[in-house]
PDB file of N, CA and C in Angstrom:
ATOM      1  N   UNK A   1      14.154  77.181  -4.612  1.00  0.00           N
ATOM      2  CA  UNK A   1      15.022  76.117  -4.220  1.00  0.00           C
ATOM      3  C   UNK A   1      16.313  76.200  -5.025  1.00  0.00           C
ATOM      4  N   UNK A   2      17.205  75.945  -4.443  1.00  0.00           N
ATOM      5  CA  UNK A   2      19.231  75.849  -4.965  1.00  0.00           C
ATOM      6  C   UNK A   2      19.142  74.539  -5.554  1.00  0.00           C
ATOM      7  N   UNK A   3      19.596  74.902  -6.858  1.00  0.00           N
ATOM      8  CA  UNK A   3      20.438  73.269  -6.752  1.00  0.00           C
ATOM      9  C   UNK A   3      21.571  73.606  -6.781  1.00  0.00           C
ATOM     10  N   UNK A   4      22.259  71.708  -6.459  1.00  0.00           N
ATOM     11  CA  UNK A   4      23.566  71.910  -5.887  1.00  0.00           C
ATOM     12  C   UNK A   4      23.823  71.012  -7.020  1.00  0.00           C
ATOM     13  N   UNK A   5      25.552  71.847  -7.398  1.00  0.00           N
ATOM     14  CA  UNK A   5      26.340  71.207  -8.158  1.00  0.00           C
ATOM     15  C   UNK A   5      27.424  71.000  -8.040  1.00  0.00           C
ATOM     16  N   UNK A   6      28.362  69.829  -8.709  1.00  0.00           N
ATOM     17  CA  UNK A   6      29.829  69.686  -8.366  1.00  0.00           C
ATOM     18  C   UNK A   6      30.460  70.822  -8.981  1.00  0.00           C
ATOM     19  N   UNK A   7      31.668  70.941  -7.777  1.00  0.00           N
ATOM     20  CA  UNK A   7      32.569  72.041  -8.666  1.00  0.00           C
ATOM     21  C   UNK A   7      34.052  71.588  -9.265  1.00  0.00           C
ATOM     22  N   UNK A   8      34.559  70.579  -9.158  1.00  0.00           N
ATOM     23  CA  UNK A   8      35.231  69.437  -9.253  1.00  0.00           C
ATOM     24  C   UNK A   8      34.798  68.733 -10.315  1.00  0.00           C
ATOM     25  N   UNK A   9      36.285  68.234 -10.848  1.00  0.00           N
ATOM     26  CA  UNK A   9      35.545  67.183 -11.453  1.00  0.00           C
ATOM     27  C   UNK A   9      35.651  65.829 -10.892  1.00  0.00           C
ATOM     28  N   UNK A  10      35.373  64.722 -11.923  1.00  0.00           N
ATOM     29  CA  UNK A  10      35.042  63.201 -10.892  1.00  0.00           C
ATOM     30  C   UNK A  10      36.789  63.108 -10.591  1.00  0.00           C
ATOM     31  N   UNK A  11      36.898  62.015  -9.334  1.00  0.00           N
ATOM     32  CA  UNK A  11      38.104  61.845  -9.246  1.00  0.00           C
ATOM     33  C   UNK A  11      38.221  60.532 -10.183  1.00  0.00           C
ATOM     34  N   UNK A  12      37.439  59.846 -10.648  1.00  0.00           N
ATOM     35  CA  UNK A  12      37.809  58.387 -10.906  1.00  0.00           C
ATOM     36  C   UNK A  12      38.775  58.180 -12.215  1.00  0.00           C
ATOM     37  N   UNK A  13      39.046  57.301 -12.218  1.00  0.00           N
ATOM     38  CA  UNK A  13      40.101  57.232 -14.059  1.00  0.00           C
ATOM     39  C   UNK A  13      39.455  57.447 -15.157  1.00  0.00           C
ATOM     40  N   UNK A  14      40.250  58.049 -16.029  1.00  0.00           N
ATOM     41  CA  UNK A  14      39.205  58.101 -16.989  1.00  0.00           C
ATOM     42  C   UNK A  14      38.596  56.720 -17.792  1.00  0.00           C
ATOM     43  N   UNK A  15      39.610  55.747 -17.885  1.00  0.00           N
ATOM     44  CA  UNK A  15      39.228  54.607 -18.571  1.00  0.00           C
ATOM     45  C   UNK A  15      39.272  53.415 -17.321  1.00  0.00           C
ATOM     46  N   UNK A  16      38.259  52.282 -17.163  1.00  0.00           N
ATOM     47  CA  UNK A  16      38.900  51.204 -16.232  1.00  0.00           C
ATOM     48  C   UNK A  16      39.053  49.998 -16.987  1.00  0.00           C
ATOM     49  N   UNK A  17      39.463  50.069 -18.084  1.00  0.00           N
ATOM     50  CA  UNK A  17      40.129  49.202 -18.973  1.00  0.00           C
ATOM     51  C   UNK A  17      41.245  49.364 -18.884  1.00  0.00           C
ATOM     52  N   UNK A  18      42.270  49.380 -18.320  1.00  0.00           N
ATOM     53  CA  UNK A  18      43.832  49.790 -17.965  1.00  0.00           C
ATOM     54  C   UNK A  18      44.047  48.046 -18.050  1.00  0.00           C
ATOM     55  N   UNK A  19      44.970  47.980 -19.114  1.00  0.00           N
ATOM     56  CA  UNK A  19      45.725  46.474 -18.739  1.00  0.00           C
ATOM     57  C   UNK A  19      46.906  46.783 -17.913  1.00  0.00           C
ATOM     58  N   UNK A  20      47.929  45.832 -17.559  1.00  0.00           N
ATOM     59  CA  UNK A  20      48.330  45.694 -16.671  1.00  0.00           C
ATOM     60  C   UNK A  20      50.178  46.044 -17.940  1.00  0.00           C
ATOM     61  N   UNK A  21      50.866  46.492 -17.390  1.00  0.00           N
ATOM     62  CA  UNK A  21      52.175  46.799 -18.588  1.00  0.00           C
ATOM     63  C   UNK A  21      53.090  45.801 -18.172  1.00  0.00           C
ATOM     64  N   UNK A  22      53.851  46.013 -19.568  1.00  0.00           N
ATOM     65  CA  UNK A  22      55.010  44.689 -19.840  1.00  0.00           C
ATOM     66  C   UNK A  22      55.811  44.798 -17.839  1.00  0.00           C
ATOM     67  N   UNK A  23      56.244  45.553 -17.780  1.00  0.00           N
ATOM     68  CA  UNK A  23      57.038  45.029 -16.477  1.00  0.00           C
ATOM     69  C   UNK A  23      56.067  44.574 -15.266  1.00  0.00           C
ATOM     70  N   UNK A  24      55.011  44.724 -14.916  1.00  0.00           N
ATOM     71  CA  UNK A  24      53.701  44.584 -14.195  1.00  0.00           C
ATOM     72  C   UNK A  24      54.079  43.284 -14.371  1.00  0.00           C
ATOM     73  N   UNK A  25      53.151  42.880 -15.468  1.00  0.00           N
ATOM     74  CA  UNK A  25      53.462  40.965 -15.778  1.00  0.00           C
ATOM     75  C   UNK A  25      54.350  40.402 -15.668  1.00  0.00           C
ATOM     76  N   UNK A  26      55.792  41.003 -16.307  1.00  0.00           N
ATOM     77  CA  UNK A  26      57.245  40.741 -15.700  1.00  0.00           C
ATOM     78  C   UNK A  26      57.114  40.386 -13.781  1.00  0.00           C
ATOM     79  N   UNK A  27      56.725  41.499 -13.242  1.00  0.00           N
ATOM     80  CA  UNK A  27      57.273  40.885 -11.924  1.00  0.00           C
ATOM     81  C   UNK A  27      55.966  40.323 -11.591  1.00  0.00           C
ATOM     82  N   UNK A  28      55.462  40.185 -12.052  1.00  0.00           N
ATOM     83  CA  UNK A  28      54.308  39.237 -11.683  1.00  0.00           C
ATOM     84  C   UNK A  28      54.300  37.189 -11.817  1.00  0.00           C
ATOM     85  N   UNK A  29      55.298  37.584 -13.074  1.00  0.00           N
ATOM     86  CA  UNK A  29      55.856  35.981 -13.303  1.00  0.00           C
ATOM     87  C   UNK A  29      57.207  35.784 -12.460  1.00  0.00           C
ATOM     88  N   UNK A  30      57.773  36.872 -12.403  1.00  0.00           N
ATOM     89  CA  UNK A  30      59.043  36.400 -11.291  1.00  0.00           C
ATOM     90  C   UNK A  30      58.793  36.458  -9.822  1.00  0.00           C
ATOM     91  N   UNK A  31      57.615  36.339  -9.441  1.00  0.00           N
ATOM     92  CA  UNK A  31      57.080  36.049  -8.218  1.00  0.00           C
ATOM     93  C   UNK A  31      56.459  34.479  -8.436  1.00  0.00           C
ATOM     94  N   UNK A  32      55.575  33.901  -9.382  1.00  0.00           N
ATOM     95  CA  UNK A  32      54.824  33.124  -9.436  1.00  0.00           C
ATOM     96  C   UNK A  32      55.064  31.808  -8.690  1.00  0.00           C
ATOM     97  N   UNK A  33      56.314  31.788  -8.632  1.00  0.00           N
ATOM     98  CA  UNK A  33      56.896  30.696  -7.720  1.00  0.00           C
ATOM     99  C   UNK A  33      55.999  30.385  -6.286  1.00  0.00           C
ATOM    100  N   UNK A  34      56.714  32.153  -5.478  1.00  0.00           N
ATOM    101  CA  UNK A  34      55.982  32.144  -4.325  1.00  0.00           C
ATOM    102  C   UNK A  34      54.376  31.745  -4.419  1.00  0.00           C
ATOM    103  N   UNK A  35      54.118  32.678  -5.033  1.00  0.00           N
ATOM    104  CA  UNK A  35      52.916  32.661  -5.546  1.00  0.00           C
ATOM    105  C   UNK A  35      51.966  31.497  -5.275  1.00  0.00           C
ATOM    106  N   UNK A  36      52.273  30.349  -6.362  1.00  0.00           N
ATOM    107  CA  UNK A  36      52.005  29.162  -6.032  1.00  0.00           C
ATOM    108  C   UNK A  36      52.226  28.075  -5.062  1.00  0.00           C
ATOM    109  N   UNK A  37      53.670  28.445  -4.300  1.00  0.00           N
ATOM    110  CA  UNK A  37      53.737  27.944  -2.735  1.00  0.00           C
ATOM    111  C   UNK A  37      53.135  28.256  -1.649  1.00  0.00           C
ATOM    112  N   UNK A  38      52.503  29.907  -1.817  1.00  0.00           N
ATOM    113  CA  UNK A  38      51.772  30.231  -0.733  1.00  0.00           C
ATOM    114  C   UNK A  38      50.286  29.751  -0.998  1.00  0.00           C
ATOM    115  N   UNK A  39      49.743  28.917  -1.890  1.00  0.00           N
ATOM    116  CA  UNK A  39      48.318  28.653  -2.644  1.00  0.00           C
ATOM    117  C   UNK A  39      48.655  26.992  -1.940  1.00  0.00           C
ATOM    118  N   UNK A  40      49.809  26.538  -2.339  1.00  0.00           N
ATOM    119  CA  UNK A  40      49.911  25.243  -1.645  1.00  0.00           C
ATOM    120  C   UNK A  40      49.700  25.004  -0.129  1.00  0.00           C
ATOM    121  N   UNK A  41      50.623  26.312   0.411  1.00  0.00           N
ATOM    122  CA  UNK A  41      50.463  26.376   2.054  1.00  0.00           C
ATOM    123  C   UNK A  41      48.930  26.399   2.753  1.00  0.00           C
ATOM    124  N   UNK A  42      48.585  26.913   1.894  1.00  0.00           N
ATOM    125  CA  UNK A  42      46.968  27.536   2.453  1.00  0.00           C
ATOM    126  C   UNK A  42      46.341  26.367   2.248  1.00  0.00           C
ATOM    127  N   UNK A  43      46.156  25.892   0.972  1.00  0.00           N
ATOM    128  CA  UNK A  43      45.394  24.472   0.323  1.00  0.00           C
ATOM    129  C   UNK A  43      45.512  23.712   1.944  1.00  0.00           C
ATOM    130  N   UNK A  44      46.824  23.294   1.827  1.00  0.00           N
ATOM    131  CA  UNK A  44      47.341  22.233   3.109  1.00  0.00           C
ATOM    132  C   UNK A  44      46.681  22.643   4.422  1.00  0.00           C
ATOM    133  N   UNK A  45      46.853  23.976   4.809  1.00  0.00           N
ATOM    134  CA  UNK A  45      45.656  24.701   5.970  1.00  0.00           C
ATOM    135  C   UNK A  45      44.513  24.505   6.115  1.00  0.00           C
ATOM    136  N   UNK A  46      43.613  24.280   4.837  1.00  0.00           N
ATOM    137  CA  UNK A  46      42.388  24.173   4.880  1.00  0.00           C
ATOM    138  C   UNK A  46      42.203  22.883   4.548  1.00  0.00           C
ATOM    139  N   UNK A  47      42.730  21.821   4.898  1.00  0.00           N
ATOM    140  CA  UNK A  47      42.702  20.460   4.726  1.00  0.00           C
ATOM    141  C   UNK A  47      42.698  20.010   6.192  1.00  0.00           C
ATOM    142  N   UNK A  48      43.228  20.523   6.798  1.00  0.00           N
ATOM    143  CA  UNK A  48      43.286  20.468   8.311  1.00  0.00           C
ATOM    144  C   UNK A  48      41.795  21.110   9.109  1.00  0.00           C
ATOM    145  N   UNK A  49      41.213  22.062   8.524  1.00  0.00           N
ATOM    146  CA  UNK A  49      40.590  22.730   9.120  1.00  0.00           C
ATOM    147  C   UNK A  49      39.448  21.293   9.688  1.00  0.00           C
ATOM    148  N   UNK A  50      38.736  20.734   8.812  1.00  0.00           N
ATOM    149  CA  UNK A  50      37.618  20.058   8.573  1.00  0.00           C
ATOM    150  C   UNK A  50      37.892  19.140  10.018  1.00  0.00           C
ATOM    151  N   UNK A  51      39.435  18.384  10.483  1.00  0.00           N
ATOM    152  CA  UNK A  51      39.854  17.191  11.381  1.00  0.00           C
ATOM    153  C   UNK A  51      40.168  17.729  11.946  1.00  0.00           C
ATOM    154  N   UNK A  52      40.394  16.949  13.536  1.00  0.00           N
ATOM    155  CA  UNK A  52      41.970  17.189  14.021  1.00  0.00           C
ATOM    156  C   UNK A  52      43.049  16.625  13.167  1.00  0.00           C
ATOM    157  N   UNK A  53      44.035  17.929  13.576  1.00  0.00           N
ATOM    158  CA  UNK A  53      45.245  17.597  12.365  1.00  0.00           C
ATOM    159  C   UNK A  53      46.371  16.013  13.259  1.00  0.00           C
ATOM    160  N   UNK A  54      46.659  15.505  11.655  1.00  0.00           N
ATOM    161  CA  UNK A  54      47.188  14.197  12.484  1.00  0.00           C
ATOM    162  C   UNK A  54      48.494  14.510  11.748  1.00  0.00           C
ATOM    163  N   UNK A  55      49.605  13.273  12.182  1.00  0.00           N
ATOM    164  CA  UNK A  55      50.796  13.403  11.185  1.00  0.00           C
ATOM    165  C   UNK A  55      50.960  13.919  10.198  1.00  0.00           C
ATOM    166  N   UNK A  56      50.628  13.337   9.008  1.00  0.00           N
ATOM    167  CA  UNK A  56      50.255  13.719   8.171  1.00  0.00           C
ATOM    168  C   UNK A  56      49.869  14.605   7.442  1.00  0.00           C
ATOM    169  N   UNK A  57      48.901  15.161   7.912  1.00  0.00           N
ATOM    170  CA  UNK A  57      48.489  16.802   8.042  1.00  0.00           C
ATOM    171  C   UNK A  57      49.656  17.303   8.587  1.00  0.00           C
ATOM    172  N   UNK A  58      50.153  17.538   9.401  1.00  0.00           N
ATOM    173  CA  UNK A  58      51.328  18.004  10.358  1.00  0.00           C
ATOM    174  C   UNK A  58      52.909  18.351   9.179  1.00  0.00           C
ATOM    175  N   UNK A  59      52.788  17.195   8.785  1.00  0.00           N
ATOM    176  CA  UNK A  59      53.955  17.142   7.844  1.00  0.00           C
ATOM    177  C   UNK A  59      53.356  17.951   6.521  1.00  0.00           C
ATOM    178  N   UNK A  60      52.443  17.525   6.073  1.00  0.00           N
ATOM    179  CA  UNK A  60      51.910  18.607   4.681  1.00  0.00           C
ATOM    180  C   UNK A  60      51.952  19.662   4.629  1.00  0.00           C
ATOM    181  N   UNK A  61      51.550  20.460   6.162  1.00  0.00           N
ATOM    182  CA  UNK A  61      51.606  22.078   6.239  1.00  0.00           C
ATOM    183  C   UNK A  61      53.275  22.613   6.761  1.00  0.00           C
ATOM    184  N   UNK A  62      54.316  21.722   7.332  1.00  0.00           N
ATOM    185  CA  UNK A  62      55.383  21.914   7.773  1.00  0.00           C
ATOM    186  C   UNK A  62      55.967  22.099   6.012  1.00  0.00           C
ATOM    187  N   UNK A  63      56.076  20.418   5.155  1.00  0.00           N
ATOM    188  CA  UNK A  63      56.455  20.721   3.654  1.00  0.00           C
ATOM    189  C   UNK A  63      56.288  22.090   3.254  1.00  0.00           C
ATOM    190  N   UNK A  64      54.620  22.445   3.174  1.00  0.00           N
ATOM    191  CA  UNK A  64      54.335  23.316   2.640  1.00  0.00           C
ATOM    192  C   UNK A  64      54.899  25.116   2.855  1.00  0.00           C
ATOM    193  N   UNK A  65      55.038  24.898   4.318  1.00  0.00           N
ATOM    194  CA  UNK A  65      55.837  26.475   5.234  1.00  0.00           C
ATOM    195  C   UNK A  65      57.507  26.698   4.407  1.00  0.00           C
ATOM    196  N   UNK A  66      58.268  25.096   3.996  1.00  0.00           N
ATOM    197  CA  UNK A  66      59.355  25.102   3.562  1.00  0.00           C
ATOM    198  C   UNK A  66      59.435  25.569   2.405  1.00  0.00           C
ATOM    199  N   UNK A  67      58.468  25.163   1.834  1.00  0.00           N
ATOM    200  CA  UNK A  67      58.759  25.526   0.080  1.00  0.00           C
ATOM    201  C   UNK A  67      57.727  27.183   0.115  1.00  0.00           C
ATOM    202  N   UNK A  68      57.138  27.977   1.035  1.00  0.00           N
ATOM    203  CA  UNK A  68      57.048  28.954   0.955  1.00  0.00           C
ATOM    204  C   UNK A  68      58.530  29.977   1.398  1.00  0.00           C
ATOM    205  N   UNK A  69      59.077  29.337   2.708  1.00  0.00           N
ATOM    206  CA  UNK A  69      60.448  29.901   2.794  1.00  0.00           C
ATOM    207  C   UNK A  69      61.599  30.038   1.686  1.00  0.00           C
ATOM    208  N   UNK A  70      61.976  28.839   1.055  1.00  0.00           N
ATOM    209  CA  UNK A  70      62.245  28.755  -0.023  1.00  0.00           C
ATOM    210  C   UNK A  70      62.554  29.697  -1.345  1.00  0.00           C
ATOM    211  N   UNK A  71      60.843  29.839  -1.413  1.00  0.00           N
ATOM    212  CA  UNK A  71      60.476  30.483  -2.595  1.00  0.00           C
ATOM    213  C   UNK A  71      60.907  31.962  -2.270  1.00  0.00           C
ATOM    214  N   UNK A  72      60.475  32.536  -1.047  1.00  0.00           N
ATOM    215  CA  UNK A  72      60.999  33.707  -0.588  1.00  0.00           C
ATOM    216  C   UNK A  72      62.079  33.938  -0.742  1.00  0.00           C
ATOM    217  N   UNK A  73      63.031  32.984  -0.163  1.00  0.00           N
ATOM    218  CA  UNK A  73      64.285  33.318  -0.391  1.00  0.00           C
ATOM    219  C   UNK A  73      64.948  33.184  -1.662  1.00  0.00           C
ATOM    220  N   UNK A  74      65.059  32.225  -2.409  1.00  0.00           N
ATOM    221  CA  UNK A  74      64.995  32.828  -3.908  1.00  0.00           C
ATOM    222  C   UNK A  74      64.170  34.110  -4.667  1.00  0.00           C
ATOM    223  N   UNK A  75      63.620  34.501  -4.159  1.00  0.00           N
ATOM    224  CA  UNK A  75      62.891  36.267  -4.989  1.00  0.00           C
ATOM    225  C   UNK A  75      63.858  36.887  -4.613  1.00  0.00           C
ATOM    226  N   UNK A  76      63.857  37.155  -3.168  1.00  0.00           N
ATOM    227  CA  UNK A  76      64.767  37.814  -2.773  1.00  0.00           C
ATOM    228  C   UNK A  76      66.484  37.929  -3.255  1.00  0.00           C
ATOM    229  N   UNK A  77      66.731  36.395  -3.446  1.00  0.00           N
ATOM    230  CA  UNK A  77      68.017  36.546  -3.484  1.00  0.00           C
ATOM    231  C   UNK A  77      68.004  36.551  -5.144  1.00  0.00           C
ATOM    232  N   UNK A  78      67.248  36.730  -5.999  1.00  0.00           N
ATOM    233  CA  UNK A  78      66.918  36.755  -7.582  1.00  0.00           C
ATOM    234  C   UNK A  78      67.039  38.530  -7.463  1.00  0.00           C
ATOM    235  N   UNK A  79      66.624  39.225  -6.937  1.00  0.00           N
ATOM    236  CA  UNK A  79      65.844  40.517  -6.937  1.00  0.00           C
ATOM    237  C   UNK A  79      66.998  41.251  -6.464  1.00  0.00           C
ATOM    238  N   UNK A  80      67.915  41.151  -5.802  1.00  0.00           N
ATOM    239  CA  UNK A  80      68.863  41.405  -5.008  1.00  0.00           C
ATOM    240  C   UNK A  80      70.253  41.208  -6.256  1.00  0.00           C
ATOM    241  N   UNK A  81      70.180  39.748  -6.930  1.00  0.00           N
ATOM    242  CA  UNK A  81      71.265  39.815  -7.664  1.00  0.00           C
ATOM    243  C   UNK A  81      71.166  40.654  -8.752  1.00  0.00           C
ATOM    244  N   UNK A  82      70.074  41.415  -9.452  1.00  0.00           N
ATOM    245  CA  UNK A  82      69.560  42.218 -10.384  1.00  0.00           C
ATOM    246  C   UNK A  82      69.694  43.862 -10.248  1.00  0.00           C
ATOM    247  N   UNK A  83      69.677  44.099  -8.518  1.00  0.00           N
ATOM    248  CA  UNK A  83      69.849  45.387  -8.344  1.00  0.00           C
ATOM    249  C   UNK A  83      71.445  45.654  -7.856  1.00  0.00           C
ATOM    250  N   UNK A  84      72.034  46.478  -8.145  1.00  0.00           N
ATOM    251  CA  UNK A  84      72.738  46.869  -8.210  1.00  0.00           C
ATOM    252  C   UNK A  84      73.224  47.432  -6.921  1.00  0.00           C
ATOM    253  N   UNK A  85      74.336  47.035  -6.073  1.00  0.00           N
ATOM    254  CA  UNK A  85      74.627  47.646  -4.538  1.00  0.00           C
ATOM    255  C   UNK A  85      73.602  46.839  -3.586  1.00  0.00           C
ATOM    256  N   UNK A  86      73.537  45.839  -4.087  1.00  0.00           N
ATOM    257  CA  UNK A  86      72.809  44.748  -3.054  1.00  0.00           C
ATOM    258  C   UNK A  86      73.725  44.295  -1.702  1.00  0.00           C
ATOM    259  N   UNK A  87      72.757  43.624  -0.875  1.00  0.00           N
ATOM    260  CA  UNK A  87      73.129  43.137   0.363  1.00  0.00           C
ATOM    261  C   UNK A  87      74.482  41.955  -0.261  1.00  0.00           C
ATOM    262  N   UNK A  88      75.236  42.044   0.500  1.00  0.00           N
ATOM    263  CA  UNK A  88      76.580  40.796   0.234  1.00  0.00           C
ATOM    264  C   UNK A  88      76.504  39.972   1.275  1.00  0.00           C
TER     265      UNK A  88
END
């Protein structure tokens, strides 16, 4: 009987303790905005799910779509004033 062996080695990383590096976390906090508006939007979504949605509901997830637009558009227009030969 053969045995069979790899001829390769593993593909995986060598360590999976990899933290995350200073600019990683950097744009990770200059997102957080969105971040937390799109956690609000959803929250407000799944508040609806349980009823029919009434006013109320209606207006919470409309608020909530605004301050995700919002937030977008400030990254963007944050991210844009930082790079160099941006959109005018």
């Amino acid at each position: 009987m053969k045995t069979i062996a790899a001829l390769q080695a593993l593909v995986t990383a060598a360590s999976l303790d990899i933290e995350p590096s200073a600019a990683e976390l950097d744009a990770i906090e200059q997102e957080m905005p969105l971040i937390q508006a799109e956690v609000e939007l959803l929250d407000a979504q799944i508040m609806t799910i349980d009823h029919p949605a009434n006013e109320l509901d209606a207006r919470r997830v409309r608020r909530a779509r605004n301050r995700v637009m919002a937030a977008r558009r400030d990254l963007t227009n944050r991210v844009d004033a930082v790079r160099p030969g941006g959109a005018a």
